[in-house]
Protein backbone atom coordinates (compact mmCIF):
# COMPACT_ATOMS: atom_id res chain seq x y z
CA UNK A 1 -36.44 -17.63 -12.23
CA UNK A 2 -35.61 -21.28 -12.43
CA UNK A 3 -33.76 -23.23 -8.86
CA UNK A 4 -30.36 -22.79 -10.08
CA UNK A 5 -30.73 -19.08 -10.23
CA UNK A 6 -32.13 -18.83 -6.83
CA UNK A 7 -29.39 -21.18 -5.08
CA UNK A 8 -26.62 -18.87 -6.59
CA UNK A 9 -28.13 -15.76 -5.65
CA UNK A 10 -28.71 -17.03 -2.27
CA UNK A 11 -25.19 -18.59 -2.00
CA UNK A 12 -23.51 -15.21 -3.14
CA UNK A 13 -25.82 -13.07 -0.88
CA UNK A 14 -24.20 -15.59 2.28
CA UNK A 15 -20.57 -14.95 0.53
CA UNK A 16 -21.31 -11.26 0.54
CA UNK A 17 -22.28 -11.15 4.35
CA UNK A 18 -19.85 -12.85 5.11
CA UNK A 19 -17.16 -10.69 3.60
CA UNK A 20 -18.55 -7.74 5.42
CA UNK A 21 -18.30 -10.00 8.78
CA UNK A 22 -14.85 -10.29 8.19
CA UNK A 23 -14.17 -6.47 6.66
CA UNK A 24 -15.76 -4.97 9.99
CA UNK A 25 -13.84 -7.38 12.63
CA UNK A 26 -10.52 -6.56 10.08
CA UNK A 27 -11.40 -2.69 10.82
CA UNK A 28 -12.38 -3.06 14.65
CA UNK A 29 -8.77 -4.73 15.13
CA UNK A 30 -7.05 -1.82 13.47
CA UNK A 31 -8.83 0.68 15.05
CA UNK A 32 -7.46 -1.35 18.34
CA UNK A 33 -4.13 -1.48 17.41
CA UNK A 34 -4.10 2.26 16.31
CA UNK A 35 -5.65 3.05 19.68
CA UNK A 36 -3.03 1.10 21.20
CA UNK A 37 -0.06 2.75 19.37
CA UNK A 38 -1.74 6.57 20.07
CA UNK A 39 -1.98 5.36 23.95
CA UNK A 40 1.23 5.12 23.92
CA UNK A 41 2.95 7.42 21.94
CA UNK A 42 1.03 9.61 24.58
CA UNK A 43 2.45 8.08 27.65
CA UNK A 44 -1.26 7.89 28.81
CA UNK A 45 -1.47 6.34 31.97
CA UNK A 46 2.09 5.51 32.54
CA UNK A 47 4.37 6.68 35.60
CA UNK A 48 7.28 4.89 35.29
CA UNK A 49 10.53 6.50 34.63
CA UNK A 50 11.87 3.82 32.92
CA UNK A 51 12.17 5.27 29.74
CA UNK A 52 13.83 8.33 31.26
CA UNK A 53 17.59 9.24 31.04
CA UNK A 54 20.37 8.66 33.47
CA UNK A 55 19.95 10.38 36.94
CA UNK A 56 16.27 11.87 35.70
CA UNK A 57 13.74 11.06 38.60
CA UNK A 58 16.22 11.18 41.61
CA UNK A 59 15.56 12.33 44.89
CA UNK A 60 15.01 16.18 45.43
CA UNK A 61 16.00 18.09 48.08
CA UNK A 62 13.59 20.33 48.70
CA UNK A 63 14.94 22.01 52.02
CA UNK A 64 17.18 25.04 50.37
């Protein structure tokens, strides 16, 4: 195998790796953002009754 052969096979085996770098942090930040949109399509972790309708989350009277 003569230099040139071995300089381009090296050089496309960095291109390669590098690629996959870039695939896997492209997937990790999906995954994220499809966490992120699941979280809160659940409401998890939320309390606040601002999304709730007029005159939901009032006070109750409890004493009757």
């Amino acid at each position: 195998m003569d230099m040139m052969a071995m300089v381009s096979s090296l050089l496309a085996m960095q291109a390669g790796s590098t690629q996959m770098q870039v695939a896997a942090t492209i997937m990790k930040s999906n995954a994220d953002a499809e966490k992120s949109a699941v979280m809160t399509l659940l409401g998890a972790g939320q309390n606040s009754p601002a999304n709730l309708g007029a005159g939901v989350g009032g006070s109750l009277d409890v004493s009757a």
